[in-house]
PDB file of N, CA and C in Angstrom:
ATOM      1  N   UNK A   1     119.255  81.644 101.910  1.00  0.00           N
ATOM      2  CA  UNK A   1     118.760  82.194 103.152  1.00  0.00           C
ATOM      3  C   UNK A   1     117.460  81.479 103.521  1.00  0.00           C
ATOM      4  N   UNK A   2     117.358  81.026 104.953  1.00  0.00           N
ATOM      5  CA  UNK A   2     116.544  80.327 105.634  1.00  0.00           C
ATOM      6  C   UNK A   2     115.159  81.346 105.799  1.00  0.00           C
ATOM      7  N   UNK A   3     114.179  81.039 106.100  1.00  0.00           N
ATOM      8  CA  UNK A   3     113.155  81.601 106.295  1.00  0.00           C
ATOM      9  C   UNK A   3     112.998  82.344 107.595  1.00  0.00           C
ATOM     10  N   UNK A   4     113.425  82.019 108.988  1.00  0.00           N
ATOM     11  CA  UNK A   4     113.823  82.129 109.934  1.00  0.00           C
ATOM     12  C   UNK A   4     114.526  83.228 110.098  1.00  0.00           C
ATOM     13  N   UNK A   5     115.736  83.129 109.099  1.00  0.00           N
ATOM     14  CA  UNK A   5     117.339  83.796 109.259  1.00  0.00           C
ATOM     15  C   UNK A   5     116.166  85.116 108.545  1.00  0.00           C
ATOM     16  N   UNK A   6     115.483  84.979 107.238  1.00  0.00           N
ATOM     17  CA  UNK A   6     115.395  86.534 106.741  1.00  0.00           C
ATOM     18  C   UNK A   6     113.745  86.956 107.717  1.00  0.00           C
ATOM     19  N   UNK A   7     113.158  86.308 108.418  1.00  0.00           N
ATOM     20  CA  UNK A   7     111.989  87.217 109.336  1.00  0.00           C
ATOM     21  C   UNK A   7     112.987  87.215 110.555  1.00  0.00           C
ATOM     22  N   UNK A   8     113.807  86.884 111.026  1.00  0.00           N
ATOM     23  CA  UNK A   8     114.246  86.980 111.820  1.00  0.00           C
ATOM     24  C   UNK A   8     114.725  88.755 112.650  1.00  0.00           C
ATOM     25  N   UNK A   9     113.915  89.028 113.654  1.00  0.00           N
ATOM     26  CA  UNK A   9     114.358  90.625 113.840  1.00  0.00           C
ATOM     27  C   UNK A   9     115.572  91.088 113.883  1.00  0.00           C
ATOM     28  N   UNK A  10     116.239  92.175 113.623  1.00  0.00           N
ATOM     29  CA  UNK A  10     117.395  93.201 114.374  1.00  0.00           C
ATOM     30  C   UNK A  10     116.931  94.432 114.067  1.00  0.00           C
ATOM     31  N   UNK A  11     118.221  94.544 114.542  1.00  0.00           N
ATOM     32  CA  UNK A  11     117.927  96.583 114.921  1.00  0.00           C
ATOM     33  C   UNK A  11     117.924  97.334 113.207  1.00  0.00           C
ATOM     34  N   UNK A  12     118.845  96.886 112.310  1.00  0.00           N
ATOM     35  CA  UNK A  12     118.340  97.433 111.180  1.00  0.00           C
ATOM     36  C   UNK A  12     117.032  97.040 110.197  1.00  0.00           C
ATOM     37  N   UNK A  13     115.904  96.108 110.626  1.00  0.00           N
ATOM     38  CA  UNK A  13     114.898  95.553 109.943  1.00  0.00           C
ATOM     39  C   UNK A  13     114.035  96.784 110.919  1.00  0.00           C
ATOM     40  N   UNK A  14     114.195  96.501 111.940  1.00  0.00           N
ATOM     41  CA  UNK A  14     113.072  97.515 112.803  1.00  0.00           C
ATOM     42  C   UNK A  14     113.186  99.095 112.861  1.00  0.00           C
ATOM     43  N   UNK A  15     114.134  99.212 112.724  1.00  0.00           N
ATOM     44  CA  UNK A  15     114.435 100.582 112.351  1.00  0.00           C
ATOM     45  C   UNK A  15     113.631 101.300 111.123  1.00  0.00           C
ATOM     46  N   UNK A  16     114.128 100.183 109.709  1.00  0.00           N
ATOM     47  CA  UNK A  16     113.217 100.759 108.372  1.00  0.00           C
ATOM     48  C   UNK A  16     111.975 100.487 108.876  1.00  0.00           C
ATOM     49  N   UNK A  17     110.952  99.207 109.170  1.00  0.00           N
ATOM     50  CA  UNK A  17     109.778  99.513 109.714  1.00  0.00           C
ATOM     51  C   UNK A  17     109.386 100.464 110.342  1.00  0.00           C
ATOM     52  N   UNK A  18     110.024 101.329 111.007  1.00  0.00           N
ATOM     53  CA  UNK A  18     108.889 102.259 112.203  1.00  0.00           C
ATOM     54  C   UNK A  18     109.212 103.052 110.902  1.00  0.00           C
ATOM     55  N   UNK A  19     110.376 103.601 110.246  1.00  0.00           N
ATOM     56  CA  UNK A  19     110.373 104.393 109.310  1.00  0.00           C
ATOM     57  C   UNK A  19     108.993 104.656 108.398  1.00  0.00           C
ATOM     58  N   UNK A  20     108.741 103.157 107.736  1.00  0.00           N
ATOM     59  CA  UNK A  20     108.320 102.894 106.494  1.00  0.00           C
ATOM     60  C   UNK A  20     106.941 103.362 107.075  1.00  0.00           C
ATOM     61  N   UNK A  21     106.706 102.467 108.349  1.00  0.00           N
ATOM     62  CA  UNK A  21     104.853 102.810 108.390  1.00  0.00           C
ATOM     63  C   UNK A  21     104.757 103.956 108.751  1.00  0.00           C
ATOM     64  N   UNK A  22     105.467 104.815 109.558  1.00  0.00           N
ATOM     65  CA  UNK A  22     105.078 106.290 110.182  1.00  0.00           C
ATOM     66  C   UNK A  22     105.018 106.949 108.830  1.00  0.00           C
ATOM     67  N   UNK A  23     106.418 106.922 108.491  1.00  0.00           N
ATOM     68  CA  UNK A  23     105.874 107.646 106.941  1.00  0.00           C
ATOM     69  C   UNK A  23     104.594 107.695 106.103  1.00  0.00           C
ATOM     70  N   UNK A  24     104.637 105.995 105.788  1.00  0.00           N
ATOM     71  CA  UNK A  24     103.820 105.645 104.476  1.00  0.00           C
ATOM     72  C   UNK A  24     102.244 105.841 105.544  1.00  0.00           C
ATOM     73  N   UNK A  25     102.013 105.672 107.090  1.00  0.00           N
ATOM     74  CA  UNK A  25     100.554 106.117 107.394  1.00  0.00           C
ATOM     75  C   UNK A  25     100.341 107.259 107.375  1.00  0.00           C
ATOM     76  N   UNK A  26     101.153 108.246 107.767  1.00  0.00           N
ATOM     77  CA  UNK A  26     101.043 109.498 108.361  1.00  0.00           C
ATOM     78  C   UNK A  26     100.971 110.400 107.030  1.00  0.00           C
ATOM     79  N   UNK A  27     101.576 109.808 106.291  1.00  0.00           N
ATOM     80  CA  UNK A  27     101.515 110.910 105.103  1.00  0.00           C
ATOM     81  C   UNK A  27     100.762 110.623 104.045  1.00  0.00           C
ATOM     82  N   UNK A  28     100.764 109.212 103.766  1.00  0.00           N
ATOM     83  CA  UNK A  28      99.145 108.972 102.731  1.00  0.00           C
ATOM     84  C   UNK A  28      97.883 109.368 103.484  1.00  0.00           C
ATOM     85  N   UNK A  29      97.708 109.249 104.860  1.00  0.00           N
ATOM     86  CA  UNK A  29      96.346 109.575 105.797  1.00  0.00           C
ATOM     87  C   UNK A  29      96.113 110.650 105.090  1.00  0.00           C
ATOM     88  N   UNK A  30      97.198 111.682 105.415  1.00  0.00           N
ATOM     89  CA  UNK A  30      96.724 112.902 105.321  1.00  0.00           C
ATOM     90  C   UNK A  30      96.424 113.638 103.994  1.00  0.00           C
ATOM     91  N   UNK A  31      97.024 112.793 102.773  1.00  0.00           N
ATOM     92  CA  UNK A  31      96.293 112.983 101.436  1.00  0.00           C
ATOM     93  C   UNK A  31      95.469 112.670 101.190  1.00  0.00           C
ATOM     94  N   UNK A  32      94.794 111.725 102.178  1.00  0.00           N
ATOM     95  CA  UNK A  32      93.046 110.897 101.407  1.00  0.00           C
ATOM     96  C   UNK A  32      92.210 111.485 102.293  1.00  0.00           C
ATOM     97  N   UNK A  33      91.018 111.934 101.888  1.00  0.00           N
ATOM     98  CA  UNK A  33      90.216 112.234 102.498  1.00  0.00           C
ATOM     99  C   UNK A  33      88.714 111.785 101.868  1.00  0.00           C
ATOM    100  N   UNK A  34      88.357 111.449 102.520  1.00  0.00           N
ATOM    101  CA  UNK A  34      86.799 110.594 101.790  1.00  0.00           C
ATOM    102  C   UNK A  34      85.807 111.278 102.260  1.00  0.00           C
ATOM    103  N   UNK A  35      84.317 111.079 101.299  1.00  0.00           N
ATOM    104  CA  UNK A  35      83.739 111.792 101.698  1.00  0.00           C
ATOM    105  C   UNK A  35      82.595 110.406 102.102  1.00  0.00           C
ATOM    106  N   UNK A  36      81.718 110.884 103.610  1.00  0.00           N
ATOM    107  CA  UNK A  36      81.434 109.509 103.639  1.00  0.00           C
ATOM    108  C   UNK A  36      79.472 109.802 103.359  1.00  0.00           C
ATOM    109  N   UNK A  37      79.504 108.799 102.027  1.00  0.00           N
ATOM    110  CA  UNK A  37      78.121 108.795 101.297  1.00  0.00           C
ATOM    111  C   UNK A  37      77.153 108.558 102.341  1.00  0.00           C
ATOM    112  N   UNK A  38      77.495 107.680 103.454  1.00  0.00           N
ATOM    113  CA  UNK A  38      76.063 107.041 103.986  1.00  0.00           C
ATOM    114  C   UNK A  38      76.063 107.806 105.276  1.00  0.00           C
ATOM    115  N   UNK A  39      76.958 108.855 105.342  1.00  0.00           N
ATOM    116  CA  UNK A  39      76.503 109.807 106.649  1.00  0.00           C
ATOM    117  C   UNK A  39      76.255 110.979 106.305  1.00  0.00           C
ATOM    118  N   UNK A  40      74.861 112.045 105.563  1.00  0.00           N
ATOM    119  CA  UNK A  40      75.258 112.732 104.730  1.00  0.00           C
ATOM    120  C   UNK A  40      75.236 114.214 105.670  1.00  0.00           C
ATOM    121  N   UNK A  41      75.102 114.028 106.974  1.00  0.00           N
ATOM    122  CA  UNK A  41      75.327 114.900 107.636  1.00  0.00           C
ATOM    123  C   UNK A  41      76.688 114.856 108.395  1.00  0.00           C
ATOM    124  N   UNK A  42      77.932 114.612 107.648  1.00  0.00           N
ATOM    125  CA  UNK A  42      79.319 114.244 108.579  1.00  0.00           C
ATOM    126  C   UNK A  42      79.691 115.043 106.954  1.00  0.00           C
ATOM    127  N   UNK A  43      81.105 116.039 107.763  1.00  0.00           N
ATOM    128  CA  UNK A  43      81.984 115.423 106.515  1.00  0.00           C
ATOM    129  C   UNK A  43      83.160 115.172 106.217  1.00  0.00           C
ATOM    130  N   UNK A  44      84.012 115.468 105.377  1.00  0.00           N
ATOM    131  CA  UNK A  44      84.775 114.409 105.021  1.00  0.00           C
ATOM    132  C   UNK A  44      85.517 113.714 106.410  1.00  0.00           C
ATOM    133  N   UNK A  45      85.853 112.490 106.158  1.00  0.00           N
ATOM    134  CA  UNK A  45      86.830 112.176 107.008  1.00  0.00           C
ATOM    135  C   UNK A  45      88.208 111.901 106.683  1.00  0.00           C
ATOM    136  N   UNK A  46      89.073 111.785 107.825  1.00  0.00           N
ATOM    137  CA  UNK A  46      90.247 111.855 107.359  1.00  0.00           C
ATOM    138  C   UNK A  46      91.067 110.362 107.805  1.00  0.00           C
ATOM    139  N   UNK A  47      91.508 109.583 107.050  1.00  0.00           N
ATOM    140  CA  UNK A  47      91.753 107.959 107.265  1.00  0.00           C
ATOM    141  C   UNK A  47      93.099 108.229 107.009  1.00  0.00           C
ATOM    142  N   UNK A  48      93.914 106.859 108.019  1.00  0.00           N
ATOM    143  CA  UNK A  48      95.083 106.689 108.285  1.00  0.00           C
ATOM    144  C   UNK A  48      95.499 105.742 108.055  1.00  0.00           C
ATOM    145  N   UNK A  49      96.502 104.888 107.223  1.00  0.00           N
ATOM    146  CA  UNK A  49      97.120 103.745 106.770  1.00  0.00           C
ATOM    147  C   UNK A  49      97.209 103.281 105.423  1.00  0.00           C
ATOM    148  N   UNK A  50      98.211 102.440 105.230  1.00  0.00           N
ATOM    149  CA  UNK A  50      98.861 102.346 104.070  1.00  0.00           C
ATOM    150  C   UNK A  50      99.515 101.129 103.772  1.00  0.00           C
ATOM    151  N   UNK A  51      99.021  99.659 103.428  1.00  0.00           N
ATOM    152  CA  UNK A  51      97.973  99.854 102.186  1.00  0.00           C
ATOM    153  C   UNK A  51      96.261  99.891 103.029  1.00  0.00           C
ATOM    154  N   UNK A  52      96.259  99.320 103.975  1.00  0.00           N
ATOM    155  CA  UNK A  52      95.431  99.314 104.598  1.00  0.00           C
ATOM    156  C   UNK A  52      94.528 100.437 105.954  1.00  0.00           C
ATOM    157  N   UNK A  53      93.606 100.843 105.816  1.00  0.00           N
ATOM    158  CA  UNK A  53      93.105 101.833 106.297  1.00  0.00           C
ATOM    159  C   UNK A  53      92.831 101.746 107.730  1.00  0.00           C
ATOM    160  N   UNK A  54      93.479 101.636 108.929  1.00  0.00           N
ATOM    161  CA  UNK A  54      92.825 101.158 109.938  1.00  0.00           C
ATOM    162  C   UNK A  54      92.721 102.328 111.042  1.00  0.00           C
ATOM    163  N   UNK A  55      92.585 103.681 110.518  1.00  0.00           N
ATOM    164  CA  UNK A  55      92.243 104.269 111.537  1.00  0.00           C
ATOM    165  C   UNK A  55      91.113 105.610 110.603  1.00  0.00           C
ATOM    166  N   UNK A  56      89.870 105.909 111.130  1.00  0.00           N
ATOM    167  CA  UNK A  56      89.169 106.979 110.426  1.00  0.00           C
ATOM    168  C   UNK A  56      89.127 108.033 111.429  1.00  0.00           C
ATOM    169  N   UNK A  57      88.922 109.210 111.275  1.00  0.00           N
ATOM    170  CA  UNK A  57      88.484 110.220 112.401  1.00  0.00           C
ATOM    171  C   UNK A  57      87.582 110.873 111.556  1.00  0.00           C
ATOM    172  N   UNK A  58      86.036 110.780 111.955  1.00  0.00           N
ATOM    173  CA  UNK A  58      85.052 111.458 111.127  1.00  0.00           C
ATOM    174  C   UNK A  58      84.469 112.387 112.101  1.00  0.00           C
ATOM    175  N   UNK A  59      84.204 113.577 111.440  1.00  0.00           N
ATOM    176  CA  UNK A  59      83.610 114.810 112.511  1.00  0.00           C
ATOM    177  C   UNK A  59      82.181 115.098 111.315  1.00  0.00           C
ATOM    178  N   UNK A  60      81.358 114.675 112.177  1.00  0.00           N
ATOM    179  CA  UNK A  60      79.692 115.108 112.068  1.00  0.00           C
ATOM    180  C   UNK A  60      79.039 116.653 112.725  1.00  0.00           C
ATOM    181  N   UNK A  61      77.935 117.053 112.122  1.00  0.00           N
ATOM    182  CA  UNK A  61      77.429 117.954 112.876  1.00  0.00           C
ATOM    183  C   UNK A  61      77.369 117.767 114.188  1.00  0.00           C
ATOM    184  N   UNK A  62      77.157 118.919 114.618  1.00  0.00           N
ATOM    185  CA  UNK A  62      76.756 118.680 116.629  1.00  0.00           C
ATOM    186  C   UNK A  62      75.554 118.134 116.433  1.00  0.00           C
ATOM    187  N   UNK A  63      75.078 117.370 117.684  1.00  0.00           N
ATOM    188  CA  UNK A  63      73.942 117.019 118.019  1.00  0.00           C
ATOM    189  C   UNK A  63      73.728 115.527 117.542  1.00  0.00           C
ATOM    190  N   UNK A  64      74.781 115.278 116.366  1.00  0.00           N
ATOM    191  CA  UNK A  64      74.615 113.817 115.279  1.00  0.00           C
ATOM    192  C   UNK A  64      74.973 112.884 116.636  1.00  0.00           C
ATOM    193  N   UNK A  65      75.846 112.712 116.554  1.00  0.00           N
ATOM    194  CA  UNK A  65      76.666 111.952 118.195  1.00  0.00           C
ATOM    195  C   UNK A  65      77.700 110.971 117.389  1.00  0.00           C
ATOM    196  N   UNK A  66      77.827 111.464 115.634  1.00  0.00           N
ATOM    197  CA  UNK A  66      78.852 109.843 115.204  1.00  0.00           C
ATOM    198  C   UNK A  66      79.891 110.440 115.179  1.00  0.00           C
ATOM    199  N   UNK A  67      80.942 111.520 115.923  1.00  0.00           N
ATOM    200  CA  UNK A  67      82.239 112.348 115.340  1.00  0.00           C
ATOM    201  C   UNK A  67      83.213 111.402 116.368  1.00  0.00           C
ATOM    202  N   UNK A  68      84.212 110.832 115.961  1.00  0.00           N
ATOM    203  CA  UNK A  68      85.148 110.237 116.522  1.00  0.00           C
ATOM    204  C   UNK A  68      86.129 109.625 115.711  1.00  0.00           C
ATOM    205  N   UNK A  69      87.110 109.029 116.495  1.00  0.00           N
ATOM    206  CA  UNK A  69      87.999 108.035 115.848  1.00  0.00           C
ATOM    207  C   UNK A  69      87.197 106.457 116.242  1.00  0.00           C
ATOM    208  N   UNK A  70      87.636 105.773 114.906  1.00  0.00           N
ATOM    209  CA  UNK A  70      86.897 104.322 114.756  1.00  0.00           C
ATOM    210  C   UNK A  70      88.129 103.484 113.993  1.00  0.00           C
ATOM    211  N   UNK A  71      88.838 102.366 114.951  1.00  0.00           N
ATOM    212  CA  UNK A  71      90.078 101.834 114.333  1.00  0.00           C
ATOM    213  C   UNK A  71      89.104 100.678 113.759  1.00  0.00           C
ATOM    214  N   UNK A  72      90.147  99.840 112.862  1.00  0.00           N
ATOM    215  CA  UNK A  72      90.009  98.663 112.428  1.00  0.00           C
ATOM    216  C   UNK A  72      91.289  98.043 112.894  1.00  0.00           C
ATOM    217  N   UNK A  73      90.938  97.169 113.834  1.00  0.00           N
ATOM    218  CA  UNK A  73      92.264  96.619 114.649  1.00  0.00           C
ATOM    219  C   UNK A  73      92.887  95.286 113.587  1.00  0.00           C
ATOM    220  N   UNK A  74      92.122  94.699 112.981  1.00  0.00           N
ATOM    221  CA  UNK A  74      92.541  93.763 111.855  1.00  0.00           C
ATOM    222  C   UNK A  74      93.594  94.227 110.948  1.00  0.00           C
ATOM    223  N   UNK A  75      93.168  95.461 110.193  1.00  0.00           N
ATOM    224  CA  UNK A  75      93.593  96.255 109.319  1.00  0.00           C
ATOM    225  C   UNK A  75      95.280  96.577 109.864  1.00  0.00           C
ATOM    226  N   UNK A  76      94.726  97.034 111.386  1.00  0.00           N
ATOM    227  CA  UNK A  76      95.924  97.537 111.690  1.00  0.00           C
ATOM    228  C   UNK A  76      97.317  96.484 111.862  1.00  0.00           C
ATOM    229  N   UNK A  77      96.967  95.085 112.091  1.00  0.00           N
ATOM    230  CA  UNK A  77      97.680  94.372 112.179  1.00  0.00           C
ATOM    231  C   UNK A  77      97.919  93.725 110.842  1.00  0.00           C
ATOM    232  N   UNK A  78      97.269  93.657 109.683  1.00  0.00           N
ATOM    233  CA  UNK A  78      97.693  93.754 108.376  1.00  0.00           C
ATOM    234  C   UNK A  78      98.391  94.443 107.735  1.00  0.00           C
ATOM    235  N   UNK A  79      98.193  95.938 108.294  1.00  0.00           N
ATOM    236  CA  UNK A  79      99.419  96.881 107.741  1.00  0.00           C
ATOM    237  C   UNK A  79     100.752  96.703 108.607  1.00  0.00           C
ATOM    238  N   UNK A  80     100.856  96.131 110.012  1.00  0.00           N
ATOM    239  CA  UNK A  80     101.941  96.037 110.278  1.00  0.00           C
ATOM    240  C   UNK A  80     103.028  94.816 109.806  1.00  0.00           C
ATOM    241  N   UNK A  81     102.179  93.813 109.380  1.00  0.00           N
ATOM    242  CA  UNK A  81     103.062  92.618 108.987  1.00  0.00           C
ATOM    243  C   UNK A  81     103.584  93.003 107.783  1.00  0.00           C
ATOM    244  N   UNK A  82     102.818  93.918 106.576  1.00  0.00           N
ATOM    245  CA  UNK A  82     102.865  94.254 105.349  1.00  0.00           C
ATOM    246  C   UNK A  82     104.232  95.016 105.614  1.00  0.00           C
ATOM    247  N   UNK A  83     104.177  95.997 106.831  1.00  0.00           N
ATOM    248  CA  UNK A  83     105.628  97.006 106.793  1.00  0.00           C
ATOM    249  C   UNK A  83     106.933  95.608 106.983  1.00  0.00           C
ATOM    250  N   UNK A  84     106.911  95.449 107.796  1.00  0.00           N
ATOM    251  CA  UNK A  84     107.503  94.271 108.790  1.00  0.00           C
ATOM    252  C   UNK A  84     108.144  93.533 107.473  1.00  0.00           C
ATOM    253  N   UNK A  85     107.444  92.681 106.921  1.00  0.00           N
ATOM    254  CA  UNK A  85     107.887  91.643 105.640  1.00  0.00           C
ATOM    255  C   UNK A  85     108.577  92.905 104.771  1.00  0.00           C
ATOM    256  N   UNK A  86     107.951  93.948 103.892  1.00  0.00           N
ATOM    257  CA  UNK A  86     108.502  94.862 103.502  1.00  0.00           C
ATOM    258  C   UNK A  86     110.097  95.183 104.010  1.00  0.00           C
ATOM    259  N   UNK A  87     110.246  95.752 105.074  1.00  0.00           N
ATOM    260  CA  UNK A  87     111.735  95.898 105.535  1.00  0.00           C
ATOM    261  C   UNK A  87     112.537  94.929 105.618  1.00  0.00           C
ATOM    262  N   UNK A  88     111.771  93.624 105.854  1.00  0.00           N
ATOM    263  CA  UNK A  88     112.969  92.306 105.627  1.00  0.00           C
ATOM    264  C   UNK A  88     113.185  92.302 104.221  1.00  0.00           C
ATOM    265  N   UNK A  89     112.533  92.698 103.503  1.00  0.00           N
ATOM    266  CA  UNK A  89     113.349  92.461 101.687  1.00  0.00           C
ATOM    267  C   UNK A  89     114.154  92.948 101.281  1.00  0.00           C
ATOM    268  N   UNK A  90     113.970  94.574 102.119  1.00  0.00           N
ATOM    269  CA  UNK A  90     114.749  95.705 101.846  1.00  0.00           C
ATOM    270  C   UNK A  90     116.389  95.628 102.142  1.00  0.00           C
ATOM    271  N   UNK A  91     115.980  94.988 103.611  1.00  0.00           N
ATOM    272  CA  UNK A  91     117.697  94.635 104.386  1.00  0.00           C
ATOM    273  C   UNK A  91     118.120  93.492 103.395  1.00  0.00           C
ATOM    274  N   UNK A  92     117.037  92.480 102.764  1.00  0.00           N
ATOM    275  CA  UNK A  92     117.558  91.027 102.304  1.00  0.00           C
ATOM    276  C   UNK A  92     118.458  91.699 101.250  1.00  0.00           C
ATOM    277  N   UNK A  93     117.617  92.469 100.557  1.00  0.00           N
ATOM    278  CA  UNK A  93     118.531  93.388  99.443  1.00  0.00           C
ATOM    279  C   UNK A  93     119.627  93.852  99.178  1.00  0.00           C
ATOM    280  N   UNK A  94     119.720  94.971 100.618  1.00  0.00           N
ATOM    281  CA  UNK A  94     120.867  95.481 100.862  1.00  0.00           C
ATOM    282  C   UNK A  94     122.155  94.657 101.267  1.00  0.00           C
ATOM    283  N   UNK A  95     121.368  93.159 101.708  1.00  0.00           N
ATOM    284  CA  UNK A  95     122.876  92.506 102.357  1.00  0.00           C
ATOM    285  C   UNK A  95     123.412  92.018 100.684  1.00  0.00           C
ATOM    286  N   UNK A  96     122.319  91.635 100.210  1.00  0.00           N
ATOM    287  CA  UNK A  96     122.783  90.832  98.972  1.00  0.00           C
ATOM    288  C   UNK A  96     123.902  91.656  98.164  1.00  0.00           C
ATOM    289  N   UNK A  97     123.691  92.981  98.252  1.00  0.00           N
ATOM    290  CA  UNK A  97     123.974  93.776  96.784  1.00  0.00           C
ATOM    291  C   UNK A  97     125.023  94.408  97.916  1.00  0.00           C
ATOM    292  N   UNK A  98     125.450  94.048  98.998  1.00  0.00           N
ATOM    293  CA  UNK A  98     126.804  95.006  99.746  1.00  0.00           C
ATOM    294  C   UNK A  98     127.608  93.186 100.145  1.00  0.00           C
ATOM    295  N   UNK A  99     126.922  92.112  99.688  1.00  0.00           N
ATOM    296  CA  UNK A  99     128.221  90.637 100.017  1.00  0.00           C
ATOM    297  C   UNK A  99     128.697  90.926  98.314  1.00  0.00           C
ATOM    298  N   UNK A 100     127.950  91.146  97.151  1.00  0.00           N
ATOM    299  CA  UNK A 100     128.451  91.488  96.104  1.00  0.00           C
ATOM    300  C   UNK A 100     129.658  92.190  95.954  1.00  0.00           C
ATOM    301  N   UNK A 101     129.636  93.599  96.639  1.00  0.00           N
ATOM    302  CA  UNK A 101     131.098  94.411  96.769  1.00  0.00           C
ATOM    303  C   UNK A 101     132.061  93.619  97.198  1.00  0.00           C
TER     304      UNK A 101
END
């Protein structure tokens, strides 16, 4: 298999991707929660992505002015190639081990 032929998109590579990242962000986010040392009037926040962290939502006292969401747009495009390559192995897999049958 050509390099081309296995990044190459279809509907079953993109399919496991939206799977893999909604899952793997949405549900590791919501198990990590950090506590953030250098704001010691905020607390915890709650971060989104997997392996890579590219979204925080930190809520500070009133009056602080730092409570928001703060992406890392890098991050975010690191975790998407990471899903992306990920699901092409998965399908590479599945074709391999179903031309076997």
């Amino acid at each position: 298999m050509k390099w081309n032929e296995f990044l190459k998109p279809d509907w079953r590579k993109i399919v496991v991707f939206i799977i893999l990242f909604i899952v793997a962000s949405y549900f590791y986010g919501r198990a990590e929660v950090e506590e953030l040392r250098y704001l010691p009037e905020c607390g915890p926040s709650l971060v989104i992505g997997f392996p890579f962290k590219f979204l925080r939502r930190v809520e500070c006292a009133p009056g602080w002015g730092k409570s928001g969401y703060y992406w890392k747009y890098n991050y975010l495009l690191f975790d998407l190639i990471f899903w992306y390559l990920l699901s092409c192995f998965i399908i590479w897999i599945y074709d391999k081990f179903k031309k076997r049958r």
